[in-house]
Protein backbone atom coordinates (compact mmCIF):
# COMPACT_ATOMS: atom_id res chain seq x y z
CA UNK A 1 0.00 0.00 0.00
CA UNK A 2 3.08 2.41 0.95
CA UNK A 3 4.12 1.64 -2.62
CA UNK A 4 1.13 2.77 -4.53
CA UNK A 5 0.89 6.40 -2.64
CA UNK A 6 4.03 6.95 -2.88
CA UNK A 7 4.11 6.27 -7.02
CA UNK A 8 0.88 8.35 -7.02
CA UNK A 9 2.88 11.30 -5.16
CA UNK A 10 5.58 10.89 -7.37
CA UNK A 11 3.69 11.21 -10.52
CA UNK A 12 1.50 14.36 -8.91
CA UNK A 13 4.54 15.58 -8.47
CA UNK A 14 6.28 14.80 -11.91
CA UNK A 15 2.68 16.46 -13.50
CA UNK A 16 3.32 19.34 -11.25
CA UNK A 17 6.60 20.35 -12.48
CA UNK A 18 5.55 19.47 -16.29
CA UNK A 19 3.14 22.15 -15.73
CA UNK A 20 5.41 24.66 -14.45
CA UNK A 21 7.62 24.17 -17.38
CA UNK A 22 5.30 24.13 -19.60
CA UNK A 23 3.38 27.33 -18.21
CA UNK A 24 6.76 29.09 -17.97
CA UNK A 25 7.47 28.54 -21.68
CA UNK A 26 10.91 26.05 -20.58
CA UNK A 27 12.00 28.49 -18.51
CA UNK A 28 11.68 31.69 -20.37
CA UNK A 29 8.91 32.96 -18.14
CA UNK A 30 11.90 33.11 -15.14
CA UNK A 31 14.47 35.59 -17.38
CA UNK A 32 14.63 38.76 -14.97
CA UNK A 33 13.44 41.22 -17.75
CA UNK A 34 11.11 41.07 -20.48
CA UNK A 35 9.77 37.72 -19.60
CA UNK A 36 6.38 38.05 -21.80
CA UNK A 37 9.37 38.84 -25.02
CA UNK A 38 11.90 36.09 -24.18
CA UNK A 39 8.77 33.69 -24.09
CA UNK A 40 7.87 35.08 -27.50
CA UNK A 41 11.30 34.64 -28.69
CA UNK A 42 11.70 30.82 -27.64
CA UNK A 43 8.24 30.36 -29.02
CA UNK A 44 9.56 31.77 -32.41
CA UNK A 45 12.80 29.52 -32.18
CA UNK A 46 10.62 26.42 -31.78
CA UNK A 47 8.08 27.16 -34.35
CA UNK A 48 10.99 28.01 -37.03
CA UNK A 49 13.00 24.97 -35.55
CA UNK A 50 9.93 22.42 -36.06
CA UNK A 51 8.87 23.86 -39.77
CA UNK A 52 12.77 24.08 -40.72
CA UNK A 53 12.94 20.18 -39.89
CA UNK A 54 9.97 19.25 -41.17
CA UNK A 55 10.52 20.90 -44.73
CA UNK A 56 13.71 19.38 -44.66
CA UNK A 57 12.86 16.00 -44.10
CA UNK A 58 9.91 16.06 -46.66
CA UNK A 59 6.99 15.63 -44.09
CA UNK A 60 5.03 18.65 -46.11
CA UNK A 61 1.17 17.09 -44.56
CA UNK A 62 2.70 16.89 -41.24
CA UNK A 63 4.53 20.36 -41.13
CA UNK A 64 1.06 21.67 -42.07
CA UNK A 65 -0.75 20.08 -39.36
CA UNK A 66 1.73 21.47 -36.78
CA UNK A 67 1.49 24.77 -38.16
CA UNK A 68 -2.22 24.84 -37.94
CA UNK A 69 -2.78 22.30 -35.12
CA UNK A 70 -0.09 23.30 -32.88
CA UNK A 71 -1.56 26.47 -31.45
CA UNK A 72 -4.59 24.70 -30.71
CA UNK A 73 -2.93 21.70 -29.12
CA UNK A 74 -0.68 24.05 -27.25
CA UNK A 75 -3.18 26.19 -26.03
CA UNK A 76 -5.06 23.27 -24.47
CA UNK A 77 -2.25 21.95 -22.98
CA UNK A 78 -1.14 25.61 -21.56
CA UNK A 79 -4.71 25.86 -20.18
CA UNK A 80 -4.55 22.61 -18.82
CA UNK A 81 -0.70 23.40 -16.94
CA UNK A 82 -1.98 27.08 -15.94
CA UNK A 83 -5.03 25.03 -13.88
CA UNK A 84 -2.81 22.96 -12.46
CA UNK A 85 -0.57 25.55 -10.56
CA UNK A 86 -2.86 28.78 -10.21
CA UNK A 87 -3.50 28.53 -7.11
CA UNK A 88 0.12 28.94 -6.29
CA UNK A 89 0.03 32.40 -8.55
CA UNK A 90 0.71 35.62 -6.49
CA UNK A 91 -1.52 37.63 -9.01
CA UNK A 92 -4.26 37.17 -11.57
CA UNK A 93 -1.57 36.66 -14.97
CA UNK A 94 2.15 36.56 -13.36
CA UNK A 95 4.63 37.51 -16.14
CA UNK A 96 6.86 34.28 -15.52
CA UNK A 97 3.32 32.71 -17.11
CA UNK A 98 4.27 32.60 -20.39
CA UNK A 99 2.81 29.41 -22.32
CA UNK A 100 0.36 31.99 -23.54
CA UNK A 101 2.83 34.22 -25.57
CA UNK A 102 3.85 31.09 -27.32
CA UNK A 103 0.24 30.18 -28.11
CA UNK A 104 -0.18 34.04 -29.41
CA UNK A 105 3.65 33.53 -30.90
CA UNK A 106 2.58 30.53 -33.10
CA UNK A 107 -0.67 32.03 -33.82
CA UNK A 108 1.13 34.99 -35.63
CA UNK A 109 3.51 32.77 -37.23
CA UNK A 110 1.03 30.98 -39.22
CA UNK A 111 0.96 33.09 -42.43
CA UNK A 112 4.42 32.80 -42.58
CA UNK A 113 4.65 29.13 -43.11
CA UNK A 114 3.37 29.74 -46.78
CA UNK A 115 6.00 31.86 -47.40
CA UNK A 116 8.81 30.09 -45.86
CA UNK A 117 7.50 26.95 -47.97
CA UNK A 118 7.90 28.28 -51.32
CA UNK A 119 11.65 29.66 -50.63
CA UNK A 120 12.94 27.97 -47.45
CA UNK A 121 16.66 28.51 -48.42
CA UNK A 122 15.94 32.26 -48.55
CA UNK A 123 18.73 33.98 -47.49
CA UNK A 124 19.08 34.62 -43.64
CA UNK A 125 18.43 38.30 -43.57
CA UNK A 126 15.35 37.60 -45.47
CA UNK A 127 14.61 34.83 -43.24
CA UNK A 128 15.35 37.42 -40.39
CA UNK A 129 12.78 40.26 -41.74
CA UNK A 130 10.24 37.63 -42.15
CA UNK A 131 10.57 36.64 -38.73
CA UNK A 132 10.64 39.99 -37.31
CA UNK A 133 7.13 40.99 -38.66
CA UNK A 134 4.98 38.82 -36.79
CA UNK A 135 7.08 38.52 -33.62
CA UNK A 136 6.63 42.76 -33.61
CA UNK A 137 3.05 43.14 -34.42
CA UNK A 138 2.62 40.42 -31.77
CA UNK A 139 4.69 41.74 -29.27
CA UNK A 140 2.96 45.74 -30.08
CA UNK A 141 -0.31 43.68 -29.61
CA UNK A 142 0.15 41.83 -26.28
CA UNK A 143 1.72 44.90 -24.88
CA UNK A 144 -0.44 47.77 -25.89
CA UNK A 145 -3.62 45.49 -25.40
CA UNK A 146 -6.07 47.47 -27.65
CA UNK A 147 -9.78 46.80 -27.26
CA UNK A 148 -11.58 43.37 -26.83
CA UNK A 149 -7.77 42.45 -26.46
CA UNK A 150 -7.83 44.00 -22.92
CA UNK A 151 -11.43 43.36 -22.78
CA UNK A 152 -11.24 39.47 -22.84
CA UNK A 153 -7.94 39.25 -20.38
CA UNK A 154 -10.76 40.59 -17.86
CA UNK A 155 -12.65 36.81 -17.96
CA UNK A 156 -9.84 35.79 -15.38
CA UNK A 157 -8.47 32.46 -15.31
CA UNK A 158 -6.72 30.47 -17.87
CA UNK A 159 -9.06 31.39 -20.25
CA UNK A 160 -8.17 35.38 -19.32
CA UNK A 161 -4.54 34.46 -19.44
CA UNK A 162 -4.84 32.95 -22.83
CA UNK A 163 -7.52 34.81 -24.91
CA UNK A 164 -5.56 37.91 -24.91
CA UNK A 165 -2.59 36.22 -26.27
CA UNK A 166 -4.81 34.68 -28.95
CA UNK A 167 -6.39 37.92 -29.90
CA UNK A 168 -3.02 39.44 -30.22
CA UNK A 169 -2.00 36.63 -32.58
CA UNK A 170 -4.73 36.67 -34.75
CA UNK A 171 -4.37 40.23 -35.20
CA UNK A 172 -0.69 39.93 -35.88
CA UNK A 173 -1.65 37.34 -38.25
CA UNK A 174 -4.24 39.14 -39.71
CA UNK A 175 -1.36 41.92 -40.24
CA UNK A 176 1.94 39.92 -41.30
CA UNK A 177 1.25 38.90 -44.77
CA UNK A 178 0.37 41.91 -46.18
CA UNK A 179 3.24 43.61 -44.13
CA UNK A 180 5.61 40.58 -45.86
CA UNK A 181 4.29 40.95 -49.40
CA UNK A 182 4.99 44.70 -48.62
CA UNK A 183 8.67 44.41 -47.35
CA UNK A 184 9.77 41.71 -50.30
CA UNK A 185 8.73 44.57 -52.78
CA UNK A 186 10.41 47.15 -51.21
CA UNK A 187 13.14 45.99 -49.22
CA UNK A 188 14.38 42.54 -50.80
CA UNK A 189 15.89 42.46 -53.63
């Protein structure tokens, strides 16, 4: 009997600190400054990191899944981590919670995968100014909150932590391929 609480305790526990990694974006949510923009930056480094190897190893129906399935999946699995530890939160949305920028992050990111695809051995400063749209508009976004962005962050909860995040993506979305199509004719030669 001693055995089986103390494997259930142990795997509470191991659950516990999967969702405190996970909520803190790996860790990025703990940098000292700028938590909410180091969490945005890992979650561009991943996203970039998973389509990179997945157009290079040819899995063109699976890199398209991830790129519109992995927000989704990752913001149930961030709401899911952020339920497990709120009640240790010292405010409604700490900044070292930062699964939700990466959820907002990929969100943005999505009309870039089309672009990427047709010319993914662009050259890196290309590469660079592609990735710098979205992760701007999405960082203005989160940060400046307009609207039902700040509206819905008022819901509380994990939902509140998330929604404005996913607002701020869509919008950035919304924004970055025009913004892209704009730079390439005026910037890239």
């Amino acid at each position: 009997m001693k055995k089986i609480t103390e494997t259930t305790s142990n795997s509470e526990s191991s659950c516990h600190r999967r969702s405190w990694l996970l909520a803190t974006g790996f860790g990025t949510g703990f940098f000292p400054f700028a938590p909410g923009t180091w969490g945005s930056f890992a979650a561009l480094v991943a996203w970039m990191g998973f389509f990179i190897l997945g157009l290079m190893l040819d899995l063109r129906k699976t890199t398209a899944g991830f790129v519109f399935l992995g927000p989704l999946l990752l913001w149930w699995l961030g709401s899911q981590s952020i339920k497990n530890i709120q009640s240790e939160f010292d405010n409604q949305d700490p900044s070292y919670i930062v699964v939700d920028e990466w959820v907002g992050m990929w969100i943005a990111l999505m009309p870039l995968a089309s672009v990427i695809a047709r010319d993914p051995f662009a050259s890196w400063q290309e590469q660079l100014l592609r990735c710098a749209i979205p992760f701007t508009l999405f960082r203005i976004l989160d940060i400046w909150k307009p609207g039902p962005i700040r509206r819905v962050q008022k819901i509380g909860g994990a939902s509140g932590i998330m929604m404005d995040d996913v607002l701020a993506g869509l919008g950035a979305a919304l924004l970055t391929r025009p913004l892209i199509n704009l730079a390439h004719r005026f910037f890239i030669v």
